[in-house]
N, C-alpha and C. Protein backbone atom coordinates (compact mmCIF):
# COMPACT_ATOMS: atom_id res chain seq x y z
N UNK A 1 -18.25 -12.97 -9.33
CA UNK A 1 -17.05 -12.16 -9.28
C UNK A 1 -16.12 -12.58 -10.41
N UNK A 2 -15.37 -11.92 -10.74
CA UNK A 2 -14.88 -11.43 -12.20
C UNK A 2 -13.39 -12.72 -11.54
N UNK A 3 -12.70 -13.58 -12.54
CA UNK A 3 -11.54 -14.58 -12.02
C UNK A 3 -10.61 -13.99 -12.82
N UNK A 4 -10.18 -12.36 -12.81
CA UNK A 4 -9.14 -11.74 -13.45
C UNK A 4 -9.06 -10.40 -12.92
N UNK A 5 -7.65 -10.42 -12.41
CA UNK A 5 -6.97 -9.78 -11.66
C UNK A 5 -6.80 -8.38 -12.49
N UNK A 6 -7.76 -7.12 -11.96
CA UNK A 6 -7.62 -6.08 -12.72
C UNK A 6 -6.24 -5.02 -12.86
N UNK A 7 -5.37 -5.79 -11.83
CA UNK A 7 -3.59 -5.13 -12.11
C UNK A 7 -3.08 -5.80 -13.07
N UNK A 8 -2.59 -7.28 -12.98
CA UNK A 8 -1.79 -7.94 -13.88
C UNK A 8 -2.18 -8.96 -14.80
N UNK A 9 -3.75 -8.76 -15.16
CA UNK A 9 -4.60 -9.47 -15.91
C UNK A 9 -4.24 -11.28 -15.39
N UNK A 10 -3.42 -11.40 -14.16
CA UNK A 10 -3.71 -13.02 -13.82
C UNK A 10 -5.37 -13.75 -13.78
N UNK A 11 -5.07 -14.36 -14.37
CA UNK A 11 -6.70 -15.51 -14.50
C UNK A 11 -6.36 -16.98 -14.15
N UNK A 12 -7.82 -17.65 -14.90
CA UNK A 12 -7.29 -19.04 -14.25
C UNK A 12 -6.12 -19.54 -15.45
N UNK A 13 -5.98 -21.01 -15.34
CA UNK A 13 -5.03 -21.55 -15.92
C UNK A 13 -5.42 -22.89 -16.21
N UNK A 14 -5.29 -23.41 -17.49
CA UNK A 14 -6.15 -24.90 -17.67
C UNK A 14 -4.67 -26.24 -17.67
N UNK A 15 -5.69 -27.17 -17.45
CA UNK A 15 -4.58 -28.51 -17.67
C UNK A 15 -5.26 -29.66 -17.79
N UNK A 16 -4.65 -30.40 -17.33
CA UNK A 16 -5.24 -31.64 -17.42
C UNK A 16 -4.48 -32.57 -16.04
N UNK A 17 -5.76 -33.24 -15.14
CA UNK A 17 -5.06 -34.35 -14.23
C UNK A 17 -5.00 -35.53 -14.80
N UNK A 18 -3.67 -36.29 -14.52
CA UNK A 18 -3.36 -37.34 -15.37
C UNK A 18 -2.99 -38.42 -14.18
N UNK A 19 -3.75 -39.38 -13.99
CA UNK A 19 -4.44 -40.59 -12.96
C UNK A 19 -2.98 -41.50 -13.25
N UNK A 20 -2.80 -42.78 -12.36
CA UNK A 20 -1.80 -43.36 -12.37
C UNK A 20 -2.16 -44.40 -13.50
N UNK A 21 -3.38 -44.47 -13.97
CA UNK A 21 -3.39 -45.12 -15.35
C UNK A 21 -3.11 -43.91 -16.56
N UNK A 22 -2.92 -43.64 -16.26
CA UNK A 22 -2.45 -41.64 -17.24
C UNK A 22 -4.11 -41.94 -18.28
N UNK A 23 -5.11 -41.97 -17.46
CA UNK A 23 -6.16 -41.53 -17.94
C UNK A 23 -6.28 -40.05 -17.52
N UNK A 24 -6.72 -38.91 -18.63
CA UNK A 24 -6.65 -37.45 -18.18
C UNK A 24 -7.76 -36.86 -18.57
N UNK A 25 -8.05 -35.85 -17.19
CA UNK A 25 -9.31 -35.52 -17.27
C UNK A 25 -8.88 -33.54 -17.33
N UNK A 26 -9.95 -32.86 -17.36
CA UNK A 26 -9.39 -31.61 -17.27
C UNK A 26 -9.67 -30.85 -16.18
N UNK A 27 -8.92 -30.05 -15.89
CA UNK A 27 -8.41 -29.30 -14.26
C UNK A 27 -8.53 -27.82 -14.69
N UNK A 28 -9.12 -26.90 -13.61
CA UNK A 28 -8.37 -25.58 -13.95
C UNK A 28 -7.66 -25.11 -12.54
N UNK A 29 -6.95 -24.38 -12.11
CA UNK A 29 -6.23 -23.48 -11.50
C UNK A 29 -6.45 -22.43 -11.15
N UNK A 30 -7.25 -21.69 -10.41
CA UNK A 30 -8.00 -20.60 -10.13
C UNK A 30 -6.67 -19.95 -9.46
N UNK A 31 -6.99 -18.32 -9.96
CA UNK A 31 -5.86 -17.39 -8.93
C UNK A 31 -6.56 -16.80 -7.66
N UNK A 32 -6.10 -16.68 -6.78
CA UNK A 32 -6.42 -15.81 -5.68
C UNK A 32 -6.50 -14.56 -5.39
N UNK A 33 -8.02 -14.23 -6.23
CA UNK A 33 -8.33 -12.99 -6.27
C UNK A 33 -9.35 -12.17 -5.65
N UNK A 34 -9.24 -11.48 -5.15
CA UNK A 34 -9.91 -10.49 -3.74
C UNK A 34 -10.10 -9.20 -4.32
N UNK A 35 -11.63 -9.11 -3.54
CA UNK A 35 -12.43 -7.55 -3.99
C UNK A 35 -11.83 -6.71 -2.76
N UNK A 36 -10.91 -5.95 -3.15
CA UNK A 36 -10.42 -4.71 -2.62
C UNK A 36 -10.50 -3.46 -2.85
N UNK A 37 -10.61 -2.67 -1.88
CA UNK A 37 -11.34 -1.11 -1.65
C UNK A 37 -9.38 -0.27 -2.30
N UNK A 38 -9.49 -0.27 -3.65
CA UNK A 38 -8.14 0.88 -4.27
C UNK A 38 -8.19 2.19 -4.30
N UNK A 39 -7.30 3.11 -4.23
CA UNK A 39 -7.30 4.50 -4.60
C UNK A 39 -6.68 4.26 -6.00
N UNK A 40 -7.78 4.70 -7.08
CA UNK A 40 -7.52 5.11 -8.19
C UNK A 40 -7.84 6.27 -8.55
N UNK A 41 -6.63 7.17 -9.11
CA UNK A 41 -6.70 8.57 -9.66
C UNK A 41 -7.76 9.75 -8.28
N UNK A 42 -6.96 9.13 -7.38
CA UNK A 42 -7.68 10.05 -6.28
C UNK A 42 -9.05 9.85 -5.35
N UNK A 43 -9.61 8.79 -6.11
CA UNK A 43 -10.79 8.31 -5.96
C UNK A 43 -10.82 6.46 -5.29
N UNK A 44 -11.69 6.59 -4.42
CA UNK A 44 -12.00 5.18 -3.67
C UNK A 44 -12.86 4.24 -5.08
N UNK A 45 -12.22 2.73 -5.42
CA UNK A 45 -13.24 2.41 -6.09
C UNK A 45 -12.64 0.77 -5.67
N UNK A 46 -13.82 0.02 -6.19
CA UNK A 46 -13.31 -1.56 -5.79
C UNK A 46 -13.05 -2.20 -6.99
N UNK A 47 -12.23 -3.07 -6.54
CA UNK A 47 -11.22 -3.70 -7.96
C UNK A 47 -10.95 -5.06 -7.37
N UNK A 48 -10.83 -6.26 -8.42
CA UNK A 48 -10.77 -7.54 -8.25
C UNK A 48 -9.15 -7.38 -8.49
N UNK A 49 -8.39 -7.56 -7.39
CA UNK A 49 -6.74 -8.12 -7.38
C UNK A 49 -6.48 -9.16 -6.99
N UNK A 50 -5.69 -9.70 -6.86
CA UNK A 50 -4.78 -11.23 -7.11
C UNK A 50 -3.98 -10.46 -5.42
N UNK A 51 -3.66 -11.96 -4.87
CA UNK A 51 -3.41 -11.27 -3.55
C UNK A 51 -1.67 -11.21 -3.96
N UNK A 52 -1.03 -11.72 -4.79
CA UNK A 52 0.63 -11.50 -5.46
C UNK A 52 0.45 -9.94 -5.59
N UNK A 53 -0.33 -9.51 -6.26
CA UNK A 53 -0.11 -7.57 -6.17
C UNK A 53 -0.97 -6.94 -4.86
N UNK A 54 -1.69 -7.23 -4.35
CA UNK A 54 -1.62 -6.86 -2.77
C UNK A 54 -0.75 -6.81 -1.92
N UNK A 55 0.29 -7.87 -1.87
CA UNK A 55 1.52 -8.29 -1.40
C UNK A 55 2.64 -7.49 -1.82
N UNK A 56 2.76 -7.35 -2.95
CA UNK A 56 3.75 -6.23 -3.47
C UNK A 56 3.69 -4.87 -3.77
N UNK A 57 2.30 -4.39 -2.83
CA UNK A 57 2.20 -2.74 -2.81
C UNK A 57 1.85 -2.73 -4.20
N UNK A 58 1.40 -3.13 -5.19
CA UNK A 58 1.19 -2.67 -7.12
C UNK A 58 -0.38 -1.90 -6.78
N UNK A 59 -1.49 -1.85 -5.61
CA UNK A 59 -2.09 -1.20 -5.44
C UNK A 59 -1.80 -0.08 -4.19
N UNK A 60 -2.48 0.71 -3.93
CA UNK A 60 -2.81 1.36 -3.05
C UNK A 60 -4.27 1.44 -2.19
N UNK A 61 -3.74 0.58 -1.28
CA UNK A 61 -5.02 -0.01 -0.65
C UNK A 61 -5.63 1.32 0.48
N UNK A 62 -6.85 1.27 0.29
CA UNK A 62 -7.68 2.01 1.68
C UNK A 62 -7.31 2.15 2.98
């Protein structure tokens, strides 16, 4: 499954964890994104969203 949110293009996010000896290793940040059943242009189709635009109505869910 696709880790980008087909409303607000959210994806992951990189960094780095930094240990109490500030030895740093690298981290990513995944968004919370869900295969949901949308009405687009009249039509039922499924789309990878971020549950932040589920939450704020930016789709029109089934």
């Amino acid at each position: 499954m696709s880790s980008k949110c087909e409303v607000c293009g959210k994806g992951p996010q990189f960094g780095k964890n930094v240990s109490h000896s500030h030895k740093k290793t690298l981290k990513t940040w995944k968004a919370n994104i869900q295969n949901k059943r949308v009405v687009v242009d009249g039509k039922t189709k499924r789309t990878n969203v971020c549950t932040r635009c589920v939450k704020s109505n930016k789709v029109a869910k089934v």
